[in-house]
C-alpha atoms as a PDB file:
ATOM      1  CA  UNK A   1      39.945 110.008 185.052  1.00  0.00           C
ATOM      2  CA  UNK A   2      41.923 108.567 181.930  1.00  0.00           C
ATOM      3  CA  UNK A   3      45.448 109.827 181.451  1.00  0.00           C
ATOM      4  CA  UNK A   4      46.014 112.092 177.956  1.00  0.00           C
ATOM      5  CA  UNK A   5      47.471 110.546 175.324  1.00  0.00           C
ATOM      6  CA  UNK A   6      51.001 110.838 174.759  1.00  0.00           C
ATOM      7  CA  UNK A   7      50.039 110.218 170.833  1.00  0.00           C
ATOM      8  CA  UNK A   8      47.796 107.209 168.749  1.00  0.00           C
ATOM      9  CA  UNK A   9      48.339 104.413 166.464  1.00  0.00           C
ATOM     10  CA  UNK A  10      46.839 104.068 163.675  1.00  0.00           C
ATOM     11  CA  UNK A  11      47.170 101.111 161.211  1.00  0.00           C
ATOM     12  CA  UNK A  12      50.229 100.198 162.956  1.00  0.00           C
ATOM     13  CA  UNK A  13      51.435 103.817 162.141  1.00  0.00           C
ATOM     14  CA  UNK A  14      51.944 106.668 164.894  1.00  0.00           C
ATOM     15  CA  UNK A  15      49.972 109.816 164.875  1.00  0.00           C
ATOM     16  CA  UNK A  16      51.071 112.666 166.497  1.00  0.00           C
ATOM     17  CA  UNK A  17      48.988 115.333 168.279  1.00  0.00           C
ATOM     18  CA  UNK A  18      50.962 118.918 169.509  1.00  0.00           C
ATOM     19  CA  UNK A  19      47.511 119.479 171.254  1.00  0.00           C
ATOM     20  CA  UNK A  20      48.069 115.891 173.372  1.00  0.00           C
ATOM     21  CA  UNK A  21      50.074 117.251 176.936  1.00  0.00           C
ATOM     22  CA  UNK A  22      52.162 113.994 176.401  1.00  0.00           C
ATOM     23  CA  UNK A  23      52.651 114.173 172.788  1.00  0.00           C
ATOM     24  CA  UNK A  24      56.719 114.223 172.054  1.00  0.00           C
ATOM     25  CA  UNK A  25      55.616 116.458 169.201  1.00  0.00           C
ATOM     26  CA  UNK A  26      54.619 119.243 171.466  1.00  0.00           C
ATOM     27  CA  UNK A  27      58.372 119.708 173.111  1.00  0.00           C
ATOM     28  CA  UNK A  28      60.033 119.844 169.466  1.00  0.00           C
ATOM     29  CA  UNK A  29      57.311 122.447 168.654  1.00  0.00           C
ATOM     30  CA  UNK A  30      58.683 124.546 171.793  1.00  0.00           C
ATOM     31  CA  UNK A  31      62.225 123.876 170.942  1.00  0.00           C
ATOM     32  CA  UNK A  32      61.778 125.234 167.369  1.00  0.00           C
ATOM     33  CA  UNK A  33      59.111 128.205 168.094  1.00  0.00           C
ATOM     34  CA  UNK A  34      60.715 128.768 171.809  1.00  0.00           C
ATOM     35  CA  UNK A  35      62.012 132.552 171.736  1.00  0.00           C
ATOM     36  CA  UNK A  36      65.716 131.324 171.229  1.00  0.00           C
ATOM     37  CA  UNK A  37      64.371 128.481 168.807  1.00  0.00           C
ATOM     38  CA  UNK A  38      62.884 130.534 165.764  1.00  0.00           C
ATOM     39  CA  UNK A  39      66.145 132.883 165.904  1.00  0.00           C
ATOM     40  CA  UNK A  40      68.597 130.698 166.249  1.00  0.00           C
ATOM     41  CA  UNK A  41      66.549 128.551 163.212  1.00  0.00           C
ATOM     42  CA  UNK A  42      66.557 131.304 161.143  1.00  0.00           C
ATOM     43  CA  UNK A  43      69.886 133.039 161.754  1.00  0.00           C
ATOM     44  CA  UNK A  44      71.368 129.348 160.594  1.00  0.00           C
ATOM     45  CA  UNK A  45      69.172 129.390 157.640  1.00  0.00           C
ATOM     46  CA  UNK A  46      71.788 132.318 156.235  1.00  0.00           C
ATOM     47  CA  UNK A  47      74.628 129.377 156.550  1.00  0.00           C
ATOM     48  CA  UNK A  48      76.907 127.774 158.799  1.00  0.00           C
ATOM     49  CA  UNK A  49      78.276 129.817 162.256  1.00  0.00           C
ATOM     50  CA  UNK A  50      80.530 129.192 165.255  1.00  0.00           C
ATOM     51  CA  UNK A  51      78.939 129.632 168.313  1.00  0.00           C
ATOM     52  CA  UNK A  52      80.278 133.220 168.750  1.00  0.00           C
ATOM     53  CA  UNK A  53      78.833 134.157 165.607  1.00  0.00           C
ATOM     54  CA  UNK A  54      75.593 132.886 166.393  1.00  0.00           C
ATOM     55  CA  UNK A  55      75.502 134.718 169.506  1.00  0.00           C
ATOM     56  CA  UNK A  56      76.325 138.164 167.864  1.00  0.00           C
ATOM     57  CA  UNK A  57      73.758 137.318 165.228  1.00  0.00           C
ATOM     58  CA  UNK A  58      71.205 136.593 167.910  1.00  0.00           C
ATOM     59  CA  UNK A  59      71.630 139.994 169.858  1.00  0.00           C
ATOM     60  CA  UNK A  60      70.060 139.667 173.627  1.00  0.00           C
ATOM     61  CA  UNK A  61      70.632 135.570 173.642  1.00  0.00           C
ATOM     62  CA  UNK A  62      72.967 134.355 176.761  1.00  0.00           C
ATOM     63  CA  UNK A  63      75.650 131.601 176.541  1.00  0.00           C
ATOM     64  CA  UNK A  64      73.652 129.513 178.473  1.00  0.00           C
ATOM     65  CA  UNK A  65      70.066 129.418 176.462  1.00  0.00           C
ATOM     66  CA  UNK A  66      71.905 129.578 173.228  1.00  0.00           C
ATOM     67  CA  UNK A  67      74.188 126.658 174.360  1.00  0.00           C
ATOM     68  CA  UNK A  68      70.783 124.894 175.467  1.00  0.00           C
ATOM     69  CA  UNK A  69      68.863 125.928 172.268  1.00  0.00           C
ATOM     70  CA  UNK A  70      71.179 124.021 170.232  1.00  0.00           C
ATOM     71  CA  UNK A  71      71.449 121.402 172.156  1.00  0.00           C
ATOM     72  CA  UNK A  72      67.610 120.687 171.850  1.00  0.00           C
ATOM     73  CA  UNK A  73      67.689 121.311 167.807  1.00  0.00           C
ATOM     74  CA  UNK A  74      70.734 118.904 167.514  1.00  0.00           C
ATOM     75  CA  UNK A  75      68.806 116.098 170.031  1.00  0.00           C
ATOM     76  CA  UNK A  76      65.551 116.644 167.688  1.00  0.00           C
ATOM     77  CA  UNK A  77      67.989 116.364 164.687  1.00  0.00           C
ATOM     78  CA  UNK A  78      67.254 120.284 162.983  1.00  0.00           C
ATOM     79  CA  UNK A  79      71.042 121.629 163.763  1.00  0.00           C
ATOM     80  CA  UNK A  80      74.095 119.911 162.963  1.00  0.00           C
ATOM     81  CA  UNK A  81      76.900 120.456 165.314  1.00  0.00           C
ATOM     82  CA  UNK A  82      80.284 120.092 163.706  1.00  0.00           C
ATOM     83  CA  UNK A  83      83.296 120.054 166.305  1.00  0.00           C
ATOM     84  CA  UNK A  84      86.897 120.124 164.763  1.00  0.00           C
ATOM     85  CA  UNK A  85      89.878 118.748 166.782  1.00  0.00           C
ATOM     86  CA  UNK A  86      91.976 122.070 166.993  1.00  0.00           C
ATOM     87  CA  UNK A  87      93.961 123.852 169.310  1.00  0.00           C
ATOM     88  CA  UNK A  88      91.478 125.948 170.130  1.00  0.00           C
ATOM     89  CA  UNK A  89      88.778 123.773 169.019  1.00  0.00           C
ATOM     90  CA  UNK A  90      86.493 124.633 166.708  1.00  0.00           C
ATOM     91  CA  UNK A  91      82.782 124.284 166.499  1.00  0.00           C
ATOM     92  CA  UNK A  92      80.051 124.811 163.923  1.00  0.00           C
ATOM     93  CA  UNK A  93      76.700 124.908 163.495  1.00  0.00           C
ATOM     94  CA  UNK A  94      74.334 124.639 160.344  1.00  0.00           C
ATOM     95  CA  UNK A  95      71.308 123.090 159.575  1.00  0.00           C
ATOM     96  CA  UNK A  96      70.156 119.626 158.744  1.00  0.00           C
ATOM     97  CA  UNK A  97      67.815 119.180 155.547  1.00  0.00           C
ATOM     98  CA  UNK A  98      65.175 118.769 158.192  1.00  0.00           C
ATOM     99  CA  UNK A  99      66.407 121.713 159.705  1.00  0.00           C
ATOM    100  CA  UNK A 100      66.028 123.733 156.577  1.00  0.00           C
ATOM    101  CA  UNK A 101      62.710 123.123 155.554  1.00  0.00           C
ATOM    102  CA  UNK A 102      61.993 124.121 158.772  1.00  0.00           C
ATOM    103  CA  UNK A 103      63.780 127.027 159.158  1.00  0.00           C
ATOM    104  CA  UNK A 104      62.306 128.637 155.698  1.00  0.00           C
ATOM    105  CA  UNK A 105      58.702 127.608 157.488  1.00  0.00           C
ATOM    106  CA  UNK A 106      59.717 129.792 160.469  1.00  0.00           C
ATOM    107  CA  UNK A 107      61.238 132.466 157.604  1.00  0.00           C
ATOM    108  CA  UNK A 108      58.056 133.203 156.249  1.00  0.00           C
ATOM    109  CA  UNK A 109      56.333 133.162 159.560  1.00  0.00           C
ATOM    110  CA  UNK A 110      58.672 135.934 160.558  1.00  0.00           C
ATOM    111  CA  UNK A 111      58.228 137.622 157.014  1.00  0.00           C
ATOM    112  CA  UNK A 112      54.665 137.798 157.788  1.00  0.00           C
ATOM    113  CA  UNK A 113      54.600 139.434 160.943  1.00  0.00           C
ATOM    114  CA  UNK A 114      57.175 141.944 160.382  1.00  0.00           C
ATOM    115  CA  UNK A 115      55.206 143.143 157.297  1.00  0.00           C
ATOM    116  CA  UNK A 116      52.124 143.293 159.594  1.00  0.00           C
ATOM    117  CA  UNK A 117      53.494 145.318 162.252  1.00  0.00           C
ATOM    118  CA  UNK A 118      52.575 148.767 161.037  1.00  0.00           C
ATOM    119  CA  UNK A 119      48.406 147.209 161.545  1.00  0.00           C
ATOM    120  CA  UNK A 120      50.093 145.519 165.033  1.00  0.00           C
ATOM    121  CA  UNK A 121      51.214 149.168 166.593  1.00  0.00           C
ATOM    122  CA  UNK A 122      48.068 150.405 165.610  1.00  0.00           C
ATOM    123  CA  UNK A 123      46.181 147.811 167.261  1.00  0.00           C
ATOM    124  CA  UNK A 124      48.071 148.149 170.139  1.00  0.00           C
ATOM    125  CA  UNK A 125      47.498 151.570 170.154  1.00  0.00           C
ATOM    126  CA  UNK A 126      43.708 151.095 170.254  1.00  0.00           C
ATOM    127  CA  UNK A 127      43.392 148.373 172.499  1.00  0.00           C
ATOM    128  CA  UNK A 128      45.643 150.467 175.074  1.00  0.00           C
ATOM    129  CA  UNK A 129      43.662 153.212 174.785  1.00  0.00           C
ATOM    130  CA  UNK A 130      40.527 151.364 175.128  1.00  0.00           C
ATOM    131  CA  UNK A 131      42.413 150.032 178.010  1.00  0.00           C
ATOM    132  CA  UNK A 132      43.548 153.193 180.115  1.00  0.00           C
ATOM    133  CA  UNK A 133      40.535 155.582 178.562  1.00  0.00           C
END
């Protein structure tokens, strides 16, 4: 059996395939449409927050996964983290250029289902139903 493809070259240029296990593209797709990921995109996309901030913006997120979540977006080069040398120090967060195409991607995304979820209740409604009658 032949191992998957972590991604191909093609006239000396990379290609990248999300659907390849191996791919690198596929964990920067989970990093920026994780749970955490999408918010914490699109809670930046309104401007540049300390990490408190973010939290409170992104209401049920822990320390920990929020801590995490930016770590990954920094690493993949979507967040910028910007630490001041204070006493107590100060750290903020915003988005690269990268980071804000992105994030108005993930924007409209978000648009889109919220104005869909009167037909998604329904549907749920019916397929329940369908479910338990």
């Amino acid at each position: 059996m032949s191992e998957a493809p972590e991604c191909t070259a093609e006239h000396d240029q990379l290609l990248f395939d999300v659907f390849a296990q191996r791919c690198p593209s596929r964990s920067t797709l989970e990093h920026l449409t994780g749970r955490w990921g999408v918010l914490a995109m699109a809670a930046l996309h309104d401007g540049t927050f300390r990490f408190n901030e973010l939290r409170r913006r992104v209401h049920g997120v822990s320390e920990k996964m929020l801590a995490q979540t930016l770590q990954a977006l920094e690493r993949d080069g979507f967040v910028h983290r910007e630490a001041q040398h204070t006493i107590p120090p100060k750290v903020e967060y915003s988005l690269t250029d990268r980071g804000k195409r992105t994030a108005a991607l993930l924007l409209d995304l978000i648009r889109d289902v919220e104005a869909q979820m009167p037909e998604v209740i329904a549907a749920n409604e019916r397929y329940d139903a369908a479910r338990n009658g």
